[in-house]
Each structure stands twice: as C-alpha cells, then as structure tokens.
C-alpha atoms as a PDB file:
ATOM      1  CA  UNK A   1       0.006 -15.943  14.936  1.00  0.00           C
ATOM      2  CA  UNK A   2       0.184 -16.538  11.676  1.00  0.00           C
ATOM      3  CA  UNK A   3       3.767 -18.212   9.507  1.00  0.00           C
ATOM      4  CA  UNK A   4       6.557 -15.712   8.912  1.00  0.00           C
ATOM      5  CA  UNK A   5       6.658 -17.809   5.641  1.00  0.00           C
ATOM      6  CA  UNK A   6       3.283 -16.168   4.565  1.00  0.00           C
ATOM      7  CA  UNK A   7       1.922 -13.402   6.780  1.00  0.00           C
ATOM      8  CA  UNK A   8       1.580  -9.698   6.400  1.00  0.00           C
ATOM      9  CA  UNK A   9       2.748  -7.389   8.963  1.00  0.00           C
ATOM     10  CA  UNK A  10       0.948  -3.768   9.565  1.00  0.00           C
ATOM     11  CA  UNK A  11       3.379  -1.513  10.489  1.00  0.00           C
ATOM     12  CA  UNK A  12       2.980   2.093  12.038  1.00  0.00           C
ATOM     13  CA  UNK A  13       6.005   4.089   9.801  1.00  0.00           C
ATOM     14  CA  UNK A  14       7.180   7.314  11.690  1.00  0.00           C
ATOM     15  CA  UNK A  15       8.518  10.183   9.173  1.00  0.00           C
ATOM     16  CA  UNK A  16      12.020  10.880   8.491  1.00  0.00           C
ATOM     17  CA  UNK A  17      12.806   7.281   7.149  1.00  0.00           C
ATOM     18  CA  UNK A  18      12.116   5.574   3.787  1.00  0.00           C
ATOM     19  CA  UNK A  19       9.290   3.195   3.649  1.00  0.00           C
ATOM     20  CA  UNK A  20      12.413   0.919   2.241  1.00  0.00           C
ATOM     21  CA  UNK A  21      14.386   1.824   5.512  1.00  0.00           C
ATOM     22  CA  UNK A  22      11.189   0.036   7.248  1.00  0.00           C
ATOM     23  CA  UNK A  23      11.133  -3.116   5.148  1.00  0.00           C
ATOM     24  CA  UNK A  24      15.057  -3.515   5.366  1.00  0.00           C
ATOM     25  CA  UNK A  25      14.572  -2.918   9.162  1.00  0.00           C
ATOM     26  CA  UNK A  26      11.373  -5.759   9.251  1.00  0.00           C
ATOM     27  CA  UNK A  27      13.527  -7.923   7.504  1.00  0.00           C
ATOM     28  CA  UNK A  28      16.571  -7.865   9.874  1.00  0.00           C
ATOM     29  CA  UNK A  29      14.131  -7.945  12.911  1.00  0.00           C
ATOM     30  CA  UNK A  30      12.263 -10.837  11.740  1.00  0.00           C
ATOM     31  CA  UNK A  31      14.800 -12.767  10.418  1.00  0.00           C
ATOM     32  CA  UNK A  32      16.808 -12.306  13.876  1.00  0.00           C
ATOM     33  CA  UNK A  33      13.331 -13.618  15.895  1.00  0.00           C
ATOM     34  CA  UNK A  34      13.369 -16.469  13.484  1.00  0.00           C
ATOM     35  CA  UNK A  35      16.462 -17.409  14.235  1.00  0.00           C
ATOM     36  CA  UNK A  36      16.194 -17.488  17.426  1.00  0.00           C
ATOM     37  CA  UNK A  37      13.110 -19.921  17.219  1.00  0.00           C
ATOM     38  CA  UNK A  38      15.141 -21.984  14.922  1.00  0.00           C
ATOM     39  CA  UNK A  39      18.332 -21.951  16.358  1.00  0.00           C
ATOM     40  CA  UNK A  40      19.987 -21.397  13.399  1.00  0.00           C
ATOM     41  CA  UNK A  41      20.123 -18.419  10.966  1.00  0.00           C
ATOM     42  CA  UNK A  42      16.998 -17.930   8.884  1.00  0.00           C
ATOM     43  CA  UNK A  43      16.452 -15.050   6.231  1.00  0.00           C
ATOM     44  CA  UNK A  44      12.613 -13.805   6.348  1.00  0.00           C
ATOM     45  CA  UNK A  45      12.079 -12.434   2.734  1.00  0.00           C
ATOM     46  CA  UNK A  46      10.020  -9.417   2.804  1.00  0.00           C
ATOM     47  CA  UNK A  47       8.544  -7.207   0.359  1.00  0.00           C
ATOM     48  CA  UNK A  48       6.078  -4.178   0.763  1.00  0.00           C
ATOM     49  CA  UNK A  49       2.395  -2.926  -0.416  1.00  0.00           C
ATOM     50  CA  UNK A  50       2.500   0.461  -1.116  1.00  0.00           C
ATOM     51  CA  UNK A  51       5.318   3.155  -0.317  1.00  0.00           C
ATOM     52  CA  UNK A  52       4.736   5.705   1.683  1.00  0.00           C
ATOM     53  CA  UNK A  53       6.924   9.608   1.714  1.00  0.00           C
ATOM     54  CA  UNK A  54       9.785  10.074   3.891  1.00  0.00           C
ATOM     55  CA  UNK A  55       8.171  12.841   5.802  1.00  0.00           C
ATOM     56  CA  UNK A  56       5.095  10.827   5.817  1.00  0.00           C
ATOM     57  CA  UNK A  57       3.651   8.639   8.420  1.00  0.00           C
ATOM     58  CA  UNK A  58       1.393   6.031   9.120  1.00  0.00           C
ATOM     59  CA  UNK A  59      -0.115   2.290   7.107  1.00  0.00           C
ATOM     60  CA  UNK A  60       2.864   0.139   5.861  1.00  0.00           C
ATOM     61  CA  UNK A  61       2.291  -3.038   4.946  1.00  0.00           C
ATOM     62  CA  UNK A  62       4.935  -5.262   4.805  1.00  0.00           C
ATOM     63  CA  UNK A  63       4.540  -8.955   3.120  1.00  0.00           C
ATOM     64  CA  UNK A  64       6.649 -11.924   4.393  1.00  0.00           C
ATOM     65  CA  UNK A  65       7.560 -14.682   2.643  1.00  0.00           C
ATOM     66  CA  UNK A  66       5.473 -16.275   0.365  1.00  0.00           C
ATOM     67  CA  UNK A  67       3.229 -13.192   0.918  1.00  0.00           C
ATOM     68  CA  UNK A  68       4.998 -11.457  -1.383  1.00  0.00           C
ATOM     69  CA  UNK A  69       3.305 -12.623  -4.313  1.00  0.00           C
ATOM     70  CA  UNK A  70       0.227 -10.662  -3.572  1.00  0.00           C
ATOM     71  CA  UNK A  71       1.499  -7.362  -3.705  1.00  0.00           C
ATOM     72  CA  UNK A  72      -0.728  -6.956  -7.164  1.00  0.00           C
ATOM     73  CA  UNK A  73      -4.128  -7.600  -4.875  1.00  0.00           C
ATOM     74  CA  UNK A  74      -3.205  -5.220  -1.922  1.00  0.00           C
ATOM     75  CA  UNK A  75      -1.477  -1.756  -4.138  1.00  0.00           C
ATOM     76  CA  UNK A  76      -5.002  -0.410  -5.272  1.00  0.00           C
ATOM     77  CA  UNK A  77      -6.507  -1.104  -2.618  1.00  0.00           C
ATOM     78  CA  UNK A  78      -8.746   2.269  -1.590  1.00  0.00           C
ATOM     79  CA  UNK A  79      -6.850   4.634   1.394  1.00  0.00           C
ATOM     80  CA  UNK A  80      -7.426   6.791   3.788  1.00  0.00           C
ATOM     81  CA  UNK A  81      -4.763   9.619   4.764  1.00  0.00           C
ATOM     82  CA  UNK A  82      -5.634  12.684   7.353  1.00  0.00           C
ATOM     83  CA  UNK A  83      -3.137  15.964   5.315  1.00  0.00           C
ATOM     84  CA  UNK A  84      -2.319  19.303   6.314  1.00  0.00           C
ATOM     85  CA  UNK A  85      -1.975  21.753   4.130  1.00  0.00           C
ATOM     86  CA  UNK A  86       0.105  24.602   4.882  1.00  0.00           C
ATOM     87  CA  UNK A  87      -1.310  27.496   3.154  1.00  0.00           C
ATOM     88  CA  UNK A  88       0.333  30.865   1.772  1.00  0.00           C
ATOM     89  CA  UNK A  89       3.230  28.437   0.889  1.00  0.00           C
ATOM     90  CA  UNK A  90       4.337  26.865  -1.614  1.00  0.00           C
ATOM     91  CA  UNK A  91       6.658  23.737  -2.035  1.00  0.00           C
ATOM     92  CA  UNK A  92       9.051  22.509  -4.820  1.00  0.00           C
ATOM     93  CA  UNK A  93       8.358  18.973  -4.364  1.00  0.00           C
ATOM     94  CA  UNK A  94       4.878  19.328  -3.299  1.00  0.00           C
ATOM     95  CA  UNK A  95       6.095  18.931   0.626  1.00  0.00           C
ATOM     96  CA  UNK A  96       7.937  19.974   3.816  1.00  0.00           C
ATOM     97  CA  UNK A  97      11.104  18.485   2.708  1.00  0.00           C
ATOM     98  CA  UNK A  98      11.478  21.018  -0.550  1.00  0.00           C
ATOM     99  CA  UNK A  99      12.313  24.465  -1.144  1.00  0.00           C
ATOM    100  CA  UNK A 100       9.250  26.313   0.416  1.00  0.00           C
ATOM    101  CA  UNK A 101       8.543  29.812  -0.572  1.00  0.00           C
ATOM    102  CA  UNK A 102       6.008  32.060   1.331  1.00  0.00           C
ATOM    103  CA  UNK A 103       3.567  33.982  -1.100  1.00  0.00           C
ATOM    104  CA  UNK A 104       1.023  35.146   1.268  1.00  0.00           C
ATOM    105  CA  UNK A 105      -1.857  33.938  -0.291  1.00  0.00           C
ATOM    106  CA  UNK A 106      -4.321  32.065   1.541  1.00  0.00           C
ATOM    107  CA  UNK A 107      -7.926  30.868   0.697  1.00  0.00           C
ATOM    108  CA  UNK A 108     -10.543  32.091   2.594  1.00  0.00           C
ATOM    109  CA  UNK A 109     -12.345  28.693   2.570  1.00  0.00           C
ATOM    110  CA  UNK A 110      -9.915  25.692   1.767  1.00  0.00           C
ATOM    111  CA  UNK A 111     -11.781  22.772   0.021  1.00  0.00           C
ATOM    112  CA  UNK A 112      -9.670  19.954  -1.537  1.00  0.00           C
ATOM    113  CA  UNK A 113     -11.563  18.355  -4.832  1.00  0.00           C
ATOM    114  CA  UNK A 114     -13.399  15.190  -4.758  1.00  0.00           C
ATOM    115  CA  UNK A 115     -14.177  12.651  -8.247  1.00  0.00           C
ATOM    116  CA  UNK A 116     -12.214  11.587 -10.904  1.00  0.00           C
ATOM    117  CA  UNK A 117      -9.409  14.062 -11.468  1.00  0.00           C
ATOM    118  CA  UNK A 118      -6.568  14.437 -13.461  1.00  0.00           C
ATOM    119  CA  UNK A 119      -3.976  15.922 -12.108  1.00  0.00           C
ATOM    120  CA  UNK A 120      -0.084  16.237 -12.577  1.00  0.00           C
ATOM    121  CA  UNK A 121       2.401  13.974 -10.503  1.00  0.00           C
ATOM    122  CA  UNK A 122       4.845  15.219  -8.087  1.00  0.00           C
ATOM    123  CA  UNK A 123       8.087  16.054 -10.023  1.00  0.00           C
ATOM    124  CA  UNK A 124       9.576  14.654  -7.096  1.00  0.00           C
ATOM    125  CA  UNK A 125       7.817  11.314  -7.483  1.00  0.00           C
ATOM    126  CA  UNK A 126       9.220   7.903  -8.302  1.00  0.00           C
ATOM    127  CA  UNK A 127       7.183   7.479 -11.727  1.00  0.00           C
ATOM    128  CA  UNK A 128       9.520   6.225 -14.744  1.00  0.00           C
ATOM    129  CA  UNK A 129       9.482   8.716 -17.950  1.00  0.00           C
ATOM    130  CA  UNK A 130      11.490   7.308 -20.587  1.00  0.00           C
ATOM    131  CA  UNK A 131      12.996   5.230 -18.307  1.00  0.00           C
ATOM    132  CA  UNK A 132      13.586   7.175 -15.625  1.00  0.00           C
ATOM    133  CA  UNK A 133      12.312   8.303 -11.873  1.00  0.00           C
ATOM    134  CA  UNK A 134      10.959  11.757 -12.213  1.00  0.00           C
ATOM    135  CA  UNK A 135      13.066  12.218  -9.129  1.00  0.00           C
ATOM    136  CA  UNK A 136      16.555  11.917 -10.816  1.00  0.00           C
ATOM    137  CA  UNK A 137      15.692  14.360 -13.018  1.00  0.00           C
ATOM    138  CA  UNK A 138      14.203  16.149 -10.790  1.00  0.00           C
ATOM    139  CA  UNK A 139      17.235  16.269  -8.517  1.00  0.00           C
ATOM    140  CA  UNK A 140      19.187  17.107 -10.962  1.00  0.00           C
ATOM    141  CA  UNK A 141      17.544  20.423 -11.790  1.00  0.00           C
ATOM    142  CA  UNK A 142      16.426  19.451 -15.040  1.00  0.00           C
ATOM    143  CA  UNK A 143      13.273  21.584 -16.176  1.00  0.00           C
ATOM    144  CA  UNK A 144       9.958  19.215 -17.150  1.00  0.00           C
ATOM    145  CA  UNK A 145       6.437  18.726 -17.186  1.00  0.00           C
ATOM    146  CA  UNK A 146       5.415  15.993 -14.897  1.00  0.00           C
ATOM    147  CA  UNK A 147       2.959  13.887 -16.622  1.00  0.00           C
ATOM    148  CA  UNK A 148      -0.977  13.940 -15.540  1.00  0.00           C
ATOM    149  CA  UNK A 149      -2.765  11.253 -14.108  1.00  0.00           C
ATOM    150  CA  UNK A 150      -6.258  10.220 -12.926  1.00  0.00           C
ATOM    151  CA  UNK A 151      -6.822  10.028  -9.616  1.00  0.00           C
ATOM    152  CA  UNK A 152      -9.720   9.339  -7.868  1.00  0.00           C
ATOM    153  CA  UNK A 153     -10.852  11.168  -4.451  1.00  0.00           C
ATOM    154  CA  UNK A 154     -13.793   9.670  -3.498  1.00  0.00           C
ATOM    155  CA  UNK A 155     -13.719  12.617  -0.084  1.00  0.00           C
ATOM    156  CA  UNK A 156     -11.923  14.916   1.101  1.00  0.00           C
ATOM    157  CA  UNK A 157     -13.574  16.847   4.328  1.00  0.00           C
ATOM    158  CA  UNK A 158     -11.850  19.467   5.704  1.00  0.00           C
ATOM    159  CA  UNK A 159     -11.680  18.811   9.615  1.00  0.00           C
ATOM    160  CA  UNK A 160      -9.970  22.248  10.735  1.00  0.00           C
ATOM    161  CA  UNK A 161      -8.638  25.253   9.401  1.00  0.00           C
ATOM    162  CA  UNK A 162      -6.771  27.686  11.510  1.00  0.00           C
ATOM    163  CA  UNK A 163      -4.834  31.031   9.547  1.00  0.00           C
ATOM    164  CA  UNK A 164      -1.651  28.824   7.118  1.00  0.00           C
ATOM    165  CA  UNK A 165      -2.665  25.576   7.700  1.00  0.00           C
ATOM    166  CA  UNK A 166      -5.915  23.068   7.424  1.00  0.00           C
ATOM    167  CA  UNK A 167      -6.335  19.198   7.849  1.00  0.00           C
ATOM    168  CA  UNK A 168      -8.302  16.883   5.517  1.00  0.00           C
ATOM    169  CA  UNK A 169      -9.516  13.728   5.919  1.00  0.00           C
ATOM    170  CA  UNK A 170      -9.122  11.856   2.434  1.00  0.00           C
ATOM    171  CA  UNK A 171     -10.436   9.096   1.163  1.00  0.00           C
ATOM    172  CA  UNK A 172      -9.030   8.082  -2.152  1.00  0.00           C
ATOM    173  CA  UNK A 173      -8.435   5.164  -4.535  1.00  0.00           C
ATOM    174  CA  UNK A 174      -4.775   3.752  -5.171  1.00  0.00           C
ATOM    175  CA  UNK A 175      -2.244   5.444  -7.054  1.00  0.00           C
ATOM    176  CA  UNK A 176      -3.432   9.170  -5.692  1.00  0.00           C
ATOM    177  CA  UNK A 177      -0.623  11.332  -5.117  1.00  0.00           C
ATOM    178  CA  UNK A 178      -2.141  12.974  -2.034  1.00  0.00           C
ATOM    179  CA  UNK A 179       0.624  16.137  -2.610  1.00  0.00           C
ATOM    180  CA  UNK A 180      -1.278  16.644  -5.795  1.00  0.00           C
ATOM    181  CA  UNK A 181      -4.544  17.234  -4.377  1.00  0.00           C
ATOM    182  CA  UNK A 182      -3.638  19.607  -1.843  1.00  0.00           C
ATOM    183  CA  UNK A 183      -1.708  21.399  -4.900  1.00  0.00           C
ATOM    184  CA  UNK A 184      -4.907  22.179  -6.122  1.00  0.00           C
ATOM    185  CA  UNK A 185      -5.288  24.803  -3.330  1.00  0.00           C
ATOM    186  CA  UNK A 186      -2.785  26.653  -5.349  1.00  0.00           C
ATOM    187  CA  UNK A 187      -0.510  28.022  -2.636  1.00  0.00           C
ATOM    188  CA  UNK A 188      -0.563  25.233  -0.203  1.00  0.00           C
ATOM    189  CA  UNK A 189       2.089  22.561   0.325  1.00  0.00           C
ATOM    190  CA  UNK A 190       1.550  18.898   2.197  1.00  0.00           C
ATOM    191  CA  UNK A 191       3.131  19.659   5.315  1.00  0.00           C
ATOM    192  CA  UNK A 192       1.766  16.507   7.293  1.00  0.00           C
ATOM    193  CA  UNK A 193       0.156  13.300   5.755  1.00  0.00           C
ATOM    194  CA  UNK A 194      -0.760  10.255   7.328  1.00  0.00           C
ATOM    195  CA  UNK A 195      -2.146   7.205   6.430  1.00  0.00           C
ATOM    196  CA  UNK A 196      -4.671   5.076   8.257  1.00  0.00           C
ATOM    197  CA  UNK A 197      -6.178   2.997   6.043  1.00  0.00           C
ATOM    198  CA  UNK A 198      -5.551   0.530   3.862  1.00  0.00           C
ATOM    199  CA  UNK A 199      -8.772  -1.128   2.865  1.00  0.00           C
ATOM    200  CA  UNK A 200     -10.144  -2.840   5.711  1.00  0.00           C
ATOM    201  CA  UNK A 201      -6.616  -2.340   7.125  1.00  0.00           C
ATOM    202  CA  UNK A 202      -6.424   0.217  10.458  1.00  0.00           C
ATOM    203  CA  UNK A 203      -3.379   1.936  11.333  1.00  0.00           C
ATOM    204  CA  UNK A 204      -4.744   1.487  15.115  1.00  0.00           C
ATOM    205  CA  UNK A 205      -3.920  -2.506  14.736  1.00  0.00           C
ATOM    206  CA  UNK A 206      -0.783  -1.374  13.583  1.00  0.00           C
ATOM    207  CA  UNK A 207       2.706  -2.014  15.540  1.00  0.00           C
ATOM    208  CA  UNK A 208       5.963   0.762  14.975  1.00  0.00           C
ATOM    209  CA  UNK A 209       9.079  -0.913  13.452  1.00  0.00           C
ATOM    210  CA  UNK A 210      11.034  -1.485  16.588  1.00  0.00           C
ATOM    211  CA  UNK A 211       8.021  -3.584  18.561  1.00  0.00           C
ATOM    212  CA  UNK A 212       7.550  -5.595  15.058  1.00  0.00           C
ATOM    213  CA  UNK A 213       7.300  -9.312  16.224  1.00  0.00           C
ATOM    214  CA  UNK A 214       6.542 -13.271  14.697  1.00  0.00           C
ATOM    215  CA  UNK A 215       3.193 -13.022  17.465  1.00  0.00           C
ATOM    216  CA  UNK A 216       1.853  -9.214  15.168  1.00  0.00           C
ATOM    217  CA  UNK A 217       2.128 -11.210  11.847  1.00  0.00           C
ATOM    218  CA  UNK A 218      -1.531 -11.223  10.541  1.00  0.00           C
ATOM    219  CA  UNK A 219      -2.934 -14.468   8.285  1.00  0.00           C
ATOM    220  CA  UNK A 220      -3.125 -12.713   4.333  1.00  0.00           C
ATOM    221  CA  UNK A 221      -6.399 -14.098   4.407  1.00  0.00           C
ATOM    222  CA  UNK A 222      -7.287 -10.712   6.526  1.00  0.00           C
ATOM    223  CA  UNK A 223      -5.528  -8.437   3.851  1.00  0.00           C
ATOM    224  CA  UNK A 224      -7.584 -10.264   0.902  1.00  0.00           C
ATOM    225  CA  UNK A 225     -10.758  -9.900   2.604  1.00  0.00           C
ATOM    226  CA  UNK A 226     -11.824  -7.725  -0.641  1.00  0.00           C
ATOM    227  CA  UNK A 227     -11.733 -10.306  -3.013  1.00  0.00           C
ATOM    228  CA  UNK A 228     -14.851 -13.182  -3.213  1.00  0.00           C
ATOM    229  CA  UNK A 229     -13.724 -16.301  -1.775  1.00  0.00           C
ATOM    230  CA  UNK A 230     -13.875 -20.008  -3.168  1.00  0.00           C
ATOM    231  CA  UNK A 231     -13.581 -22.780  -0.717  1.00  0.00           C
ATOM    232  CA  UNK A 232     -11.596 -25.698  -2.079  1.00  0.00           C
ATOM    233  CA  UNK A 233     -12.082 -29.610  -1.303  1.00  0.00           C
ATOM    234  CA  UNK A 234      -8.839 -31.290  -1.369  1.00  0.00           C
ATOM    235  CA  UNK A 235      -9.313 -32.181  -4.951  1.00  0.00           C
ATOM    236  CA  UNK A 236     -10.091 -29.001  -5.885  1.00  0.00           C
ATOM    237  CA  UNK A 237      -7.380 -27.675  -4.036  1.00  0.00           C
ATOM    238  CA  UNK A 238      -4.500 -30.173  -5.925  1.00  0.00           C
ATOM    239  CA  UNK A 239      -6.604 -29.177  -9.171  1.00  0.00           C
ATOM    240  CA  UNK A 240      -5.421 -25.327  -8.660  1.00  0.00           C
ATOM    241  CA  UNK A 241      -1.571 -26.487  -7.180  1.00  0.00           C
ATOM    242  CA  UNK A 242      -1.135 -28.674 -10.296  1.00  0.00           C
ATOM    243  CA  UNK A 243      -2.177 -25.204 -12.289  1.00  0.00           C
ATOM    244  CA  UNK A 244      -5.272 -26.572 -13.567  1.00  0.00           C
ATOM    245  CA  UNK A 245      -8.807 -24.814 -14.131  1.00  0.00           C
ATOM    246  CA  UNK A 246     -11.925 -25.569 -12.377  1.00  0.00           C
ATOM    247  CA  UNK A 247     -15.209 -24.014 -13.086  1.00  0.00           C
ATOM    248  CA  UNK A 248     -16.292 -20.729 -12.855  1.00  0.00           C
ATOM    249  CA  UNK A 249     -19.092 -20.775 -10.713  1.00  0.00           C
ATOM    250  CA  UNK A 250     -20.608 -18.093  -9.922  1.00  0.00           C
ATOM    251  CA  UNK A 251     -17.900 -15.591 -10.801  1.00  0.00           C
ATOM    252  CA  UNK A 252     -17.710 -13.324 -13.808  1.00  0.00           C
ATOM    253  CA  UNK A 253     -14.669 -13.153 -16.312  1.00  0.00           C
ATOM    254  CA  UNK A 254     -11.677 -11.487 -14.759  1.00  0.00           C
ATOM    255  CA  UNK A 255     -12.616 -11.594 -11.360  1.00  0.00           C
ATOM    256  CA  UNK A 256      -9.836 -12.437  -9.046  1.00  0.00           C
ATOM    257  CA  UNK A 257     -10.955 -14.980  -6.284  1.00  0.00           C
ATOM    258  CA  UNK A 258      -9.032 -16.289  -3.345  1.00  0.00           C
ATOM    259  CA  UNK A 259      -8.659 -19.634  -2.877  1.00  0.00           C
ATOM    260  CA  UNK A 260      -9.266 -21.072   0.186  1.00  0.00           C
ATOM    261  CA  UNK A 261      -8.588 -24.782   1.636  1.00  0.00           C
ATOM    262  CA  UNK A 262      -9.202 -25.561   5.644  1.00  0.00           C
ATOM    263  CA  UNK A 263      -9.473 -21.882   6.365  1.00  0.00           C
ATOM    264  CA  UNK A 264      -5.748 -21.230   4.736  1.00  0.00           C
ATOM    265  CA  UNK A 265      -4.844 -19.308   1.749  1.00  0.00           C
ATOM    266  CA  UNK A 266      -3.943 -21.523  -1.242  1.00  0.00           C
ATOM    267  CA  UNK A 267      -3.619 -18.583  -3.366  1.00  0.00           C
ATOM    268  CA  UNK A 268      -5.869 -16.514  -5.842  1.00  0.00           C
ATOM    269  CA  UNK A 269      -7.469 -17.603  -9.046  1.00  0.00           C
ATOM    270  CA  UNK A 270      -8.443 -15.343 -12.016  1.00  0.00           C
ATOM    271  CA  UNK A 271     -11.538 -16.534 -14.410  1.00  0.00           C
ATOM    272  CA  UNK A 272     -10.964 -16.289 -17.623  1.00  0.00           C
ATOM    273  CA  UNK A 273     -13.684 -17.557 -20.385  1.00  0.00           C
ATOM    274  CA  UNK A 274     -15.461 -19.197 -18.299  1.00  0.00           C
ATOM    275  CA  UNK A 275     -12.677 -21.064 -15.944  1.00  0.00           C
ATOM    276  CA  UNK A 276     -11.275 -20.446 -12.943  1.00  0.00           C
ATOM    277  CA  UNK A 277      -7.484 -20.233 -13.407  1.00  0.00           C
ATOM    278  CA  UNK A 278      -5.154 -20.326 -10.965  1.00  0.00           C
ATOM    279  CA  UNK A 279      -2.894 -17.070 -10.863  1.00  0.00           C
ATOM    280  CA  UNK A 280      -0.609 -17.162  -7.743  1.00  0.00           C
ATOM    281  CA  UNK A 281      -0.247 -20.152  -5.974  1.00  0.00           C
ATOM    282  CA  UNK A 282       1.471 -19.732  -2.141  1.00  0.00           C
ATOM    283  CA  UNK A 283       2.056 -23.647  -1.597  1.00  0.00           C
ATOM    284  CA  UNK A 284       3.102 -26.508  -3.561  1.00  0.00           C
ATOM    285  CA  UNK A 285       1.192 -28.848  -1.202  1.00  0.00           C
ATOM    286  CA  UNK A 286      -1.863 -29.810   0.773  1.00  0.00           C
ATOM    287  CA  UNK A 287       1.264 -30.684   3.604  1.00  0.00           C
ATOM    288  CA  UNK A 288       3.117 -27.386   3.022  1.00  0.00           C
ATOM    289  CA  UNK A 289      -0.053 -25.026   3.290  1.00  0.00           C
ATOM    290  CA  UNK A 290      -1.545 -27.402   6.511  1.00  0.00           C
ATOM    291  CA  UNK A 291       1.892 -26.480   8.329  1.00  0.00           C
ATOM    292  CA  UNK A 292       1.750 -22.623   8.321  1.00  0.00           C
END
C-alpha cells in the first residue's frame, strides 16, 4: 500500500458523471478513510491526470497528495480507448449527449485514420480561445470555427461493424480528441468511448469510485515507469532536496529522469547543459520520504 500523501489511485469512471465529480468524490472518500486511521480529521489533497467525457468511461487517474506535482509526466502519456461510432448520424458536440440528427448516410467500409493528423477540436471541448472554454461559447450558441490541432493516432482497427454503428480500438498519443477522429467518418458521432490505457496503466487494475480505498493506492514509481531512472546515494539524494545539480550521466539534454532513493520516489530531475537539475521534488527529507 503505498502513502495517501504520495500515491496514485486508478480509478474505473462510469459515464454520466464528470471526471471532476470522481476526484471530488476520491477526495471525500479518502480523506474520510484517513481519518479514521488517524482519529482525527485529515484532508487527502487530490488532483487528476487526464479528464475524461461525461458520457465516457473508463482510465482515471487520480494523484494524492504530494503526487500531484507530477501531473506534467503522466498527461501525454500514449492511450488506448475502444469507440463506437454511430453511423448515419451526426452529433453537435461530436457525441451522444448533443443534438443528433439522422442523415442516412453510412459508409460501406468504416476506417478511422491513423498518423499525424490535424484535425479540428470539439466545439464542445474545454480548450481556451481568447480566454475562453470553447464550451461557453459553445453553449451559448455562438457560431465559430474550432481551432485545428495535431493529433497523433498511432492505430485505429476497426473490431466490428454491424448496419449504424462500429467499434475501434485506438491507440493514440495525448491530447487526441477521440470525437474528432471518428468525425472523420463524416456522418458518424462517438456514441461510446472508453479508455483502458494509460501508458503502462490497465483499466483491469482499476477500482470504481465507490470501492476506492488507502490498500488500491499504487507507489508513483509504477505511473513513472516511462521515464529512465537514476538511483540516488544519500548524498546524492540531499544534493537534489537542497535543489542542487549533479551530473548528467548518461542522459541527454532535456530528458526528464526520476529520481530514486531506497526504492522511493524523491522526485524527477530534468538535464539541462549538461546537469542534472532537479525539477519536482516530493520530500524535503531523507526522514520524510523513508516514512511513506
């Protein structure tokens, strides 16, 4: 079991709820279990890696504590989601909660795009243009382009197709607006999408909201496992909490390395001309990271 004060939970969101509604929910639930260890009231702070849709479902992870701090490492990390497509249709915001319009018009043989592509966002997406969420204006029935983006699919195999409606398995690098892709079909809305992977992250090992407990918290050691790893002495180790620099090594300029001391996550380190820096640092001492 790894420290509520730096863990990451994986957490199996149903649709219908707010990826926000799940952290807010993780955050009561775990504070509440805390407490009870404790015996006296303790607020777990908890952040998240990655929203998902309201009517989606699937990979959430939520960060605890100190955890927090390396939401930057864990957002582009490369996904897996398994979409439907409903075909003939056609969706305002790209999804089973819009306006959907029948048109009829259905592909004979539905294949999503794989590569780099640049696509338009959802205008019912939370990107800020001139300052504000696409959604609000959205919502408001303002008339706009949504801006493009790059997005990369890296595959996309179609697993069935049956009359309106075939399912994809996607893989795809962060940032992807999954609704876009299956736009591309042209008449087609995402009527289902769930994700089940997160990097090396499984939405099998995942627990649902409600069944969320201290024991399911996973070390952030497992969530980093993308990054190269530098094992720290305990000089070393007081080098990087004192925000020193230590030598490069073997690792090339802007690499991001996590720093490891006694098989616990000090933090991660960036190299820059030659050093490596430290960037986040999840303990302000040898003591404090020994005791989670």
């Amino acid at each position: 079991m790894a420290s509520r004060d730096c863990a990451i939970a994986l957490v199996d969101k149903p649709a219908g709820i707010t990826s926000h509604d799940v952290v807010f929910r993780a955050r009561g639930r775990l504070s509440a279990l805390a407490s009870d260890a404790a015996g006296e009231r303790v607020r777990v702070k908890t952040g998240h890696a990655g929203t998902l849709d309201p009517f989606a479902t699937g990979l959430l992870l939520i960060l605890t504590g100190r955890a927090t701090r390396l939401q930057r490492y864990l957002l582009h990390l490369p996904k897996t989601y398994v979409a439907t497509a409903r075909l003939g249709w056609r969706s305002d915001t790209g999804d089973r909660d819009g306006e959907l319009t029948r048109t009829g018009l259905i592909p004979e043989d539905p294949e999503l795009p794989a590569g780099k592509l640049l696509l338009p966002v959802p205008a019912h997406s939370a990107i800020k243009v001139g300052g504000e969420r696409l959604y609000a204006k959205a919502r408001r029935g303002e008339v706009f382009t949504p801006p493009e983006r790059e997005m990369t699919v890296y595959r996309a195999e179609r697993m069935q197709s049956d009359g309106e409606r075939a399912t994809f398995e996607i893989d795809c690098a962060g940032g992807t607006y999954v609704r876009s892709v299956v736009a591309t079909l042209h008449d087609a809305y995402c009527e289902e999408l769930r994700r089940t992977r997160i990097g090396g992250m499984r939405v099998e090992d995942a627990v649902v909201p409600d069944d969320l407990s201290l024991e399911s918290l996973i070390d952030p050691l497992v969530a980093l496992a993308h990054l190269p790893g530098r094992e720290l002495d305990e000089a070393d180790a007081m080098t990087m909490i004192h925000g020193r620099t230590l030598d490069a090594g073997e690792f090339a300029d802007d690499d991001a390395v996590s720093l490891v001391c006694d098989d616990r996550l000090l933090g991660v380190g960036r190299v820059r001309d030659g050093a490596l820096r430290p960037e986040t640092v999840l303990a302000a001492s040898l003591e404090e990271l020994r005791a989670r």
